[in-house]
Protein backbone atom coordinates (compact mmCIF):
# COMPACT_ATOMS: atom_id res chain seq x y z
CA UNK A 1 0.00 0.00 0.00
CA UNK A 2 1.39 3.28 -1.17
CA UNK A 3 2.29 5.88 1.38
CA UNK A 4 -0.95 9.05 1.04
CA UNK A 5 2.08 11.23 -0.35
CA UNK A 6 3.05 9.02 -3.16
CA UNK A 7 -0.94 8.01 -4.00
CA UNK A 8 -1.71 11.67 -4.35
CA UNK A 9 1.60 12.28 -6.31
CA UNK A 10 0.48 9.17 -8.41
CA UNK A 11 -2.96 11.03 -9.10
CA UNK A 12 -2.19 14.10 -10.29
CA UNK A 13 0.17 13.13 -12.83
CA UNK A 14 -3.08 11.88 -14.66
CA UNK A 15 -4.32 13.81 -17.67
CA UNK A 16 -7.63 16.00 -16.23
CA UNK A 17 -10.15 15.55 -19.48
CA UNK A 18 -12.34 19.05 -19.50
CA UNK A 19 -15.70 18.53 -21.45
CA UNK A 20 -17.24 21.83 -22.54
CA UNK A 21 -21.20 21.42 -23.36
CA UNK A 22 -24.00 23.67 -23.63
CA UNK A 23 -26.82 24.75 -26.13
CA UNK A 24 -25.91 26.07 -29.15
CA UNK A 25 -24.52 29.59 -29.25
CA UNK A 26 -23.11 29.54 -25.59
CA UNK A 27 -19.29 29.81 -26.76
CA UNK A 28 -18.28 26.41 -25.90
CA UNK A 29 -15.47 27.30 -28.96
CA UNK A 30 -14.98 30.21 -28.31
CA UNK A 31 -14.27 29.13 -24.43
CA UNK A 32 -11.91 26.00 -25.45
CA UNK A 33 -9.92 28.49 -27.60
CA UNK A 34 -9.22 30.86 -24.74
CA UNK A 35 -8.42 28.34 -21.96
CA UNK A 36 -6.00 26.80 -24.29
CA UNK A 37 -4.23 30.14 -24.67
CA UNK A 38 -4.52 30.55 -20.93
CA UNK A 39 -2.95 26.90 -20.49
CA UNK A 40 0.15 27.91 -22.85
CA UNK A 41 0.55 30.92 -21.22
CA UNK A 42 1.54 28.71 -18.13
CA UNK A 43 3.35 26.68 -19.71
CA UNK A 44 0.97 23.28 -19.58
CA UNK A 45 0.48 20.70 -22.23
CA UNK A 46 -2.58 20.15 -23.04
CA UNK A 47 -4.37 18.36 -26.20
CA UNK A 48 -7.87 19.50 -27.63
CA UNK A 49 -10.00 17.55 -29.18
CA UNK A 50 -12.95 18.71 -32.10
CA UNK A 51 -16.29 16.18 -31.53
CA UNK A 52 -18.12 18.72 -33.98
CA UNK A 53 -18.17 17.26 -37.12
CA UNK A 54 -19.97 19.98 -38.84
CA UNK A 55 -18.55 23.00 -37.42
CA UNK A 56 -16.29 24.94 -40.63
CA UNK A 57 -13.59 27.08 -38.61
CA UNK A 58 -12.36 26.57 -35.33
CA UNK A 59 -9.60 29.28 -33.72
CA UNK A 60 -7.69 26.62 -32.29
CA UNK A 61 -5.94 24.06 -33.81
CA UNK A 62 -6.92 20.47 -32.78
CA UNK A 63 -4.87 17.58 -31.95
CA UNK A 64 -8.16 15.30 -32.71
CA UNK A 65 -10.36 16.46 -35.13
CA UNK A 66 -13.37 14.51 -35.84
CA UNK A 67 -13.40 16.29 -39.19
CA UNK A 68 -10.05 14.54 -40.34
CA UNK A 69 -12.18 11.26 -40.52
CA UNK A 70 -15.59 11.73 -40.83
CA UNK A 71 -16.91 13.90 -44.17
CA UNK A 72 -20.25 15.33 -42.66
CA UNK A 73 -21.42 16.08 -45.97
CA UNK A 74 -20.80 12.58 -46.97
CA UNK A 75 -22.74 10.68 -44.34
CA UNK A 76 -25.55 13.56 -44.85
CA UNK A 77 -25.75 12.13 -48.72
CA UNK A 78 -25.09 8.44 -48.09
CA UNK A 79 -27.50 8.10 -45.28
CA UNK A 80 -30.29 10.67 -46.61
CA UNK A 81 -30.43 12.35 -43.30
CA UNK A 82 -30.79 16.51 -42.24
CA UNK A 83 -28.34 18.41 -39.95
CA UNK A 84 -28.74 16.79 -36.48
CA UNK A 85 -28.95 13.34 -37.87
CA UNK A 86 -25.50 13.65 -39.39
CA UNK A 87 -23.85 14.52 -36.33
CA UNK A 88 -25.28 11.70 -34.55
CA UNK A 89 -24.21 9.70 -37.03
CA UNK A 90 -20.66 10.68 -36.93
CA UNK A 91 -20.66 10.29 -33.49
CA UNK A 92 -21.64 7.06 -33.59
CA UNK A 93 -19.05 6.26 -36.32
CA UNK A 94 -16.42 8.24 -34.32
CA UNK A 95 -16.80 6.26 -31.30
CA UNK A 96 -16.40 2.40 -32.83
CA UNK A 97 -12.75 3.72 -32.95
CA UNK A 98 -12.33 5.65 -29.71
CA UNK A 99 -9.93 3.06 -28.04
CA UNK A 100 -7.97 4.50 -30.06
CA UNK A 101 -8.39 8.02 -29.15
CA UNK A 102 -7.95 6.65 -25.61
CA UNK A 103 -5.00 4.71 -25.83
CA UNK A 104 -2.84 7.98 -27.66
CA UNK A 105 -4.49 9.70 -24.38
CA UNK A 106 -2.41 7.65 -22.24
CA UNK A 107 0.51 7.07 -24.23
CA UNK A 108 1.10 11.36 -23.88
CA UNK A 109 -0.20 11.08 -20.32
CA UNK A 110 2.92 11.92 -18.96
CA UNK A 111 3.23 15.30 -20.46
CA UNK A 112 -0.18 16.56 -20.56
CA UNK A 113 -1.88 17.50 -18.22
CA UNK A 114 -5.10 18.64 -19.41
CA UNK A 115 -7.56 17.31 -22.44
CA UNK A 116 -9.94 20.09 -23.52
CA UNK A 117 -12.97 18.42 -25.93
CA UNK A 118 -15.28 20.52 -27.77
CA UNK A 119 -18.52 19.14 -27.89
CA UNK A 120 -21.46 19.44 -30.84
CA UNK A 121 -23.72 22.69 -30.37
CA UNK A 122 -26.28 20.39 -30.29
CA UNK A 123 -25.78 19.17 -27.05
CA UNK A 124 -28.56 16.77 -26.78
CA UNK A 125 -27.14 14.69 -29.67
CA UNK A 126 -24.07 14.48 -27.36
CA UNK A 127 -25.14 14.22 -24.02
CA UNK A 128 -28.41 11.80 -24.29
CA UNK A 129 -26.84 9.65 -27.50
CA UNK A 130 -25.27 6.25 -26.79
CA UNK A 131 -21.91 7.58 -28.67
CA UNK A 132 -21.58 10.33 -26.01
CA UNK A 133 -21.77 8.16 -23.29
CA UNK A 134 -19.20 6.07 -24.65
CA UNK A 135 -16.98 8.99 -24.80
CA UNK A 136 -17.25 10.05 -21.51
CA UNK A 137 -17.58 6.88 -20.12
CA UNK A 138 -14.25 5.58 -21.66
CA UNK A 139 -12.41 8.70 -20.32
CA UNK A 140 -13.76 8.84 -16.61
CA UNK A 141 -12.50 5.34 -16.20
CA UNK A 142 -9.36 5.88 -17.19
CA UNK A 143 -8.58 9.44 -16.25
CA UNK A 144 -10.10 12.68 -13.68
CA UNK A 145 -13.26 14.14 -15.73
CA UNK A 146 -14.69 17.51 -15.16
CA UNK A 147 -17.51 18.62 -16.81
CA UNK A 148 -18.37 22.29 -18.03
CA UNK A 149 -21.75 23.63 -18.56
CA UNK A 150 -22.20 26.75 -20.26
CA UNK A 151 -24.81 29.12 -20.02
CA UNK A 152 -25.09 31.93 -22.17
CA UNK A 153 -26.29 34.95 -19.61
CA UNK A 154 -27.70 36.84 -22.78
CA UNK A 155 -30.41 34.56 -23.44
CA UNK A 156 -31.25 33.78 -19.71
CA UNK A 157 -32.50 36.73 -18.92
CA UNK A 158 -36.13 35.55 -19.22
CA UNK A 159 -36.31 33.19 -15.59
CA UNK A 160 -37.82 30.60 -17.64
CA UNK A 161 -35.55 30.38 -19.78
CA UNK A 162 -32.92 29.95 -16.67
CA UNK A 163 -35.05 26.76 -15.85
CA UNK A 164 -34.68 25.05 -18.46
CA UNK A 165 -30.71 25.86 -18.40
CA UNK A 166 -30.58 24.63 -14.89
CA UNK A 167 -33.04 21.83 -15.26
CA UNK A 168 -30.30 20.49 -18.07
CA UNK A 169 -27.58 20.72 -16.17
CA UNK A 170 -29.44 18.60 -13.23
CA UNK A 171 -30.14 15.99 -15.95
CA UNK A 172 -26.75 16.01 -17.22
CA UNK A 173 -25.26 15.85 -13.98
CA UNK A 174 -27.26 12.54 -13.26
CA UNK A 175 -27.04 10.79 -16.52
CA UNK A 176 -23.10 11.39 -16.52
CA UNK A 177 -22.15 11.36 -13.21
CA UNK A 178 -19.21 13.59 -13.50
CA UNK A 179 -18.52 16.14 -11.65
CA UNK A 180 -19.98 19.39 -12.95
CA UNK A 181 -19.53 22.96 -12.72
CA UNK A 182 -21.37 25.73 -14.32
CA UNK A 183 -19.79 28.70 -16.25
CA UNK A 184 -22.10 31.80 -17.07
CA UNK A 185 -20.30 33.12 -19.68
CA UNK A 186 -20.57 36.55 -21.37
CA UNK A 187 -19.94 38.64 -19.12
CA UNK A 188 -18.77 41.12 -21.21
CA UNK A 189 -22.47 42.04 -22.86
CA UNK A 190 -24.76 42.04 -19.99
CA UNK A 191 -24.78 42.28 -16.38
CA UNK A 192 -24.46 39.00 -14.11
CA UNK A 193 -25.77 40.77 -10.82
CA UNK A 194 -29.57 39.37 -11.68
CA UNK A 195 -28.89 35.73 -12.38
CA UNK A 196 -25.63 35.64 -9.29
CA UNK A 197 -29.16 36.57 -7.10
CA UNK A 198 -31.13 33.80 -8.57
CA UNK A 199 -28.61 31.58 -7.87
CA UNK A 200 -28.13 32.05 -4.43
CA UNK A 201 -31.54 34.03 -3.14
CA UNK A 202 -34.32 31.16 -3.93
CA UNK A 203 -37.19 33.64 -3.20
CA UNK A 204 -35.50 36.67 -5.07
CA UNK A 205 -36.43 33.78 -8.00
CA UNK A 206 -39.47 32.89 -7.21
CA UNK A 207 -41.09 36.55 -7.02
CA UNK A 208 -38.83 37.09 -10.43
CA UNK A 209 -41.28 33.96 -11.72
CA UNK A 210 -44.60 35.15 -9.69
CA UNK A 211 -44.70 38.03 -13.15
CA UNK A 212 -45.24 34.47 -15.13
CA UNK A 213 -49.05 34.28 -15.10
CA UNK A 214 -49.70 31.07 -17.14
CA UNK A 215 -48.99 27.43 -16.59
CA UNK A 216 -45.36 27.81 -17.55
CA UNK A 217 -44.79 30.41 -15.05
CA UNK A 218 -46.23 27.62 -12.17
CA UNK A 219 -45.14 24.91 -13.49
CA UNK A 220 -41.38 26.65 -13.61
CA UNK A 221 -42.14 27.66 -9.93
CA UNK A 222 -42.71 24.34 -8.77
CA UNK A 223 -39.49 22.78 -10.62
CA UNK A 224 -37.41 26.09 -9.00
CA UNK A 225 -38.35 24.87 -5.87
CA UNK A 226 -37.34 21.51 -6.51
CA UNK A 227 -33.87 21.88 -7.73
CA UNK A 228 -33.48 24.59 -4.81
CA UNK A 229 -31.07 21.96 -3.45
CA UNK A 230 -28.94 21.71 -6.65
CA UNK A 231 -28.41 25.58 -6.89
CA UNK A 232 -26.87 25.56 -3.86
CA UNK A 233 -24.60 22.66 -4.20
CA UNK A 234 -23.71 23.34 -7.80
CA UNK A 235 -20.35 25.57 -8.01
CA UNK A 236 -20.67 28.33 -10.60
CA UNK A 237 -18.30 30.79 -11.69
CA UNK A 238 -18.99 34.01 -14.23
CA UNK A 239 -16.59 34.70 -17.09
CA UNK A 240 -16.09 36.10 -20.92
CA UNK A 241 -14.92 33.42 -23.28
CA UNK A 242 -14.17 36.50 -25.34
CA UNK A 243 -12.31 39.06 -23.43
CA UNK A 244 -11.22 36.50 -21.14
CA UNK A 245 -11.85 38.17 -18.02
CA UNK A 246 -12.43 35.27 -15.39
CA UNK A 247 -11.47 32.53 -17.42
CA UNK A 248 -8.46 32.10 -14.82
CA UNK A 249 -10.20 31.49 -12.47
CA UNK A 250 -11.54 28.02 -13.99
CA UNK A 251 -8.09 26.44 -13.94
CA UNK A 252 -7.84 27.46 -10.22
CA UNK A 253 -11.14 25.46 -9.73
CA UNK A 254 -9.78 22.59 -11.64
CA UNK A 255 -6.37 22.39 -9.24
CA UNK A 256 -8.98 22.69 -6.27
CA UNK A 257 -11.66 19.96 -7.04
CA UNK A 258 -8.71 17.58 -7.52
CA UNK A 259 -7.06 18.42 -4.77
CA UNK A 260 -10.38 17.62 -2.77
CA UNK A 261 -10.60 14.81 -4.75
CA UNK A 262 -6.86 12.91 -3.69
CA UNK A 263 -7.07 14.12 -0.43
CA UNK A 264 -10.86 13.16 0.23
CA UNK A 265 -12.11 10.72 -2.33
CA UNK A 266 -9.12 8.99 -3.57
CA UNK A 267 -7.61 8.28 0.13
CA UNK A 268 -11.15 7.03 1.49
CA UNK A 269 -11.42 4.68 -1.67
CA UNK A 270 -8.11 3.22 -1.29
CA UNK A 271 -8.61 2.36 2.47
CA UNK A 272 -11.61 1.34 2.21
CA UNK A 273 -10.30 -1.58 -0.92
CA UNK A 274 -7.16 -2.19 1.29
CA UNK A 275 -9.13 -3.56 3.99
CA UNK A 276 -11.91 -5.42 1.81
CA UNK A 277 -8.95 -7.22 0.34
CA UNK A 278 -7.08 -8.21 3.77
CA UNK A 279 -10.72 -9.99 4.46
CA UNK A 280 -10.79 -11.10 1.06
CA UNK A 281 -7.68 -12.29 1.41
CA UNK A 282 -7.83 -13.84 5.41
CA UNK A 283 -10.74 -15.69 3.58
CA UNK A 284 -9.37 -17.36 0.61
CA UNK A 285 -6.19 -18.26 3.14
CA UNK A 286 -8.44 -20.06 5.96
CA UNK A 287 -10.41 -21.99 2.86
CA UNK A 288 -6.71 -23.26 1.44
CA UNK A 289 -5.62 -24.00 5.10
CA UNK A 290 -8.90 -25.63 5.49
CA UNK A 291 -8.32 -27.87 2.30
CA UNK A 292 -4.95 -29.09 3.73
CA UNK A 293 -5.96 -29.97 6.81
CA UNK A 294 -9.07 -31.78 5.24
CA UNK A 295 -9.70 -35.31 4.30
CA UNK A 296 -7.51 -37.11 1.82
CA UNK A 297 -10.07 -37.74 -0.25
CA UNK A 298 -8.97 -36.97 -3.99
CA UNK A 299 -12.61 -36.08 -5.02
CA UNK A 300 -13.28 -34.01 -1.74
CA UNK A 301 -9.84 -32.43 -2.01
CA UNK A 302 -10.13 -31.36 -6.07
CA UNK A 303 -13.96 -30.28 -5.19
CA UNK A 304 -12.60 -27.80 -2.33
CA UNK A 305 -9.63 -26.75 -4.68
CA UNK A 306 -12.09 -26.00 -7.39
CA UNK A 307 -14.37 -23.93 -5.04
CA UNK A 308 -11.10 -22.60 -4.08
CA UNK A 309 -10.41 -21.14 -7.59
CA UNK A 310 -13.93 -20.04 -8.14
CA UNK A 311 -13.50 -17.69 -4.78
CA UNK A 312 -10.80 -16.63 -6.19
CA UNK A 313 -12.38 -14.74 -9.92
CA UNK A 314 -15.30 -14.03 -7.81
CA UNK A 315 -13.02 -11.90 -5.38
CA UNK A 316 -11.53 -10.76 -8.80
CA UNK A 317 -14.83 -9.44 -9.87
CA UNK A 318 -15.92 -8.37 -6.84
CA UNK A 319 -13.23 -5.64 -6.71
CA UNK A 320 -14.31 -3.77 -10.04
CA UNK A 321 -18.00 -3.76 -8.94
CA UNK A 322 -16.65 -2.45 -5.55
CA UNK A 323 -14.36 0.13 -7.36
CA UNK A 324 -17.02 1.59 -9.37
CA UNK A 325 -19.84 1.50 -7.00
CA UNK A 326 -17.33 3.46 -4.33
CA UNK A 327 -17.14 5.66 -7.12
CA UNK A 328 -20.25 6.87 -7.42
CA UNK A 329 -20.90 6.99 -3.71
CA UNK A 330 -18.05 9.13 -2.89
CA UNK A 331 -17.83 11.34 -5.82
CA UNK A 332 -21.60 12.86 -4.90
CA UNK A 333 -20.38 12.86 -1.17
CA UNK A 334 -16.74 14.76 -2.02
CA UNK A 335 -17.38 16.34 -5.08
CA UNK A 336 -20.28 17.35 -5.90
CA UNK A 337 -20.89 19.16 -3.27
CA UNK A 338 -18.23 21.49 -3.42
CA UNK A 339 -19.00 24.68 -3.29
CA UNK A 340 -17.02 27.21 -5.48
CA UNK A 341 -16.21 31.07 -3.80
């Protein structure tokens, strides 16, 4: 067992893979772009990866491109299908190969320390489509995920409109799993001093949604009210993708929820396998010691020395349920509920 020092040491040297995602328009792009200068400005390596297969120009330049082997136009014509189609499409095509993707991922995982991937701007091809969850799924086993949602502060001005942002996020958050935070980004055309209050003051939101007088305006009330809990617990910072002016201040969080996370989640999960494997272990030792000391029976003997091997895969298997199921546990206990400042 590896001293606490060494484990954490161990952890951070693991690429952190940054997914950006949000509804069309939000600047997930425009965001990647400016973290990456902000990342060579300090002097860390750090990949970026295109999963927009129909997007023309991007201002960065991209390790991974989804373009480079997937024509969009192509699979539009071949497969008779519109816009969104074709992007689900190429995701699904783009993700029969990402082992591949992974595997470069951890052959450069010495040297880089962050992956930045640009999602589609239609985010529910990427978030609710089996090709998406592949993607993230492949990467969180493998490697620290944090996941970015971006809100666009020009269009949420309308608290409805807020709802449904948040309301995405909370379904996001519980279909992925992943540890989320949520930017409100552009910063530089309107004020954020409204939607800060919303965030914080639950009944400064609800008498902003008592002006709603028709169903929508209820039934928004209602799911406010419900996802009070979420607002609270969800850390949110306020930036321009453009101008950059906080965008700093989202590799600080990144060096801060992984801190919490080797100190908190990744010690607590490796006591708690250490000492499921000394019983695991003290177990499988008292059955063999048992067996030796047993009849001399061939038949009895190769029947206990069977049983003997099957404890042993079971104990096997056992420890990747275990892993993953600690996993989820502990990263809503230590993680999620961080709270950003």
């Amino acid at each position: 067992m590896k001293s606490d020092g060494n484990m954490i040491l161990d952890f951070v040297k693991k690429t952190t893979i940054l997914f950006f995602v949000g509804m069309a328009g939000c600047g997930k792009t425009t965001l990647v772009h400016r973290i990456s200068i902000d990342l060579s400005f300090l002097k860390k390596n750090h990949y970026i990866i295109n999963l927009d297969p129909a997007t023309r120009n991007v201002p960065y330049t991209a390790n991974i491109d989804i373009r480079d082997t997937i024509n969009f136009k192509k699979v539009m014509k071949d497969y008779l299908l519109g816009p969104n189609g074709a992007i689900l499409i190429s995701l699904n095509l783009f993700s029969t190969r990402f082992d591949q993707v992974q595997k470069l991922i951890q052959n450069v995982n010495k040297y880089t320390e962050f992956v930045l991937i640009d999602t589609p701007g239609q985010i529910e091809i990427f978030t609710w489509s089996a090709s998406g969850s592949i993607i993230t799924e492949t990467f969180s086993r493998n490697f620290p995920v944090i996941l970015f949602y971006i809100v666009d502060i020009a269009r949420t001005a309308h608290p409805i409109t807020f709802v449904s942002n948040i309301l995405y996020s909370c379904s996001i958050l519980y279909k992925t799993r992943l540890p989320i935070l949520l930017l409100l980004n552009k910063t530089d055309i309107t004020s954020i001093d409204f939607l800060r209050e919303w965030l914080i003051d639950h009944e400064s939101f609800d008498q902003a949604l008592e002006k709603e007088n028709f169903f929508a305006g209820s039934f928004a009330r209602s799911v406010a009210f419900t996802i009070d809990i979420f607002h609270k617990k969800i850390p949110f910072l306020t930036l321009s993708a453009l101008t950059g002016i906080g965008s700093m201040n989202i590799i600080q969080f990144v060096k801060k929820i992984w801190n919490e996370f080797s100190v908190s989640f990744q010690t607590e999960l490796e006591n708690s396998m250490f000492f499921h494997l000394r019983a695991m272990t003290s177990s499988i030792n008292t059955k063999k010691n048992m067996i030796r000391k047993g009849k001399k029976n061939s038949i009895i003997q190769s029947r206990k020395t069977d049983q003997y091997d099957t404890d042993e895969k079971e104990t096997n298997n056992f420890f990747s349920i275990f892993e993953f199921i600690a996993t989820l546990h502990l990263e809503n206990d230590k993680i999620y509920s961080l709270a950003c400042k």
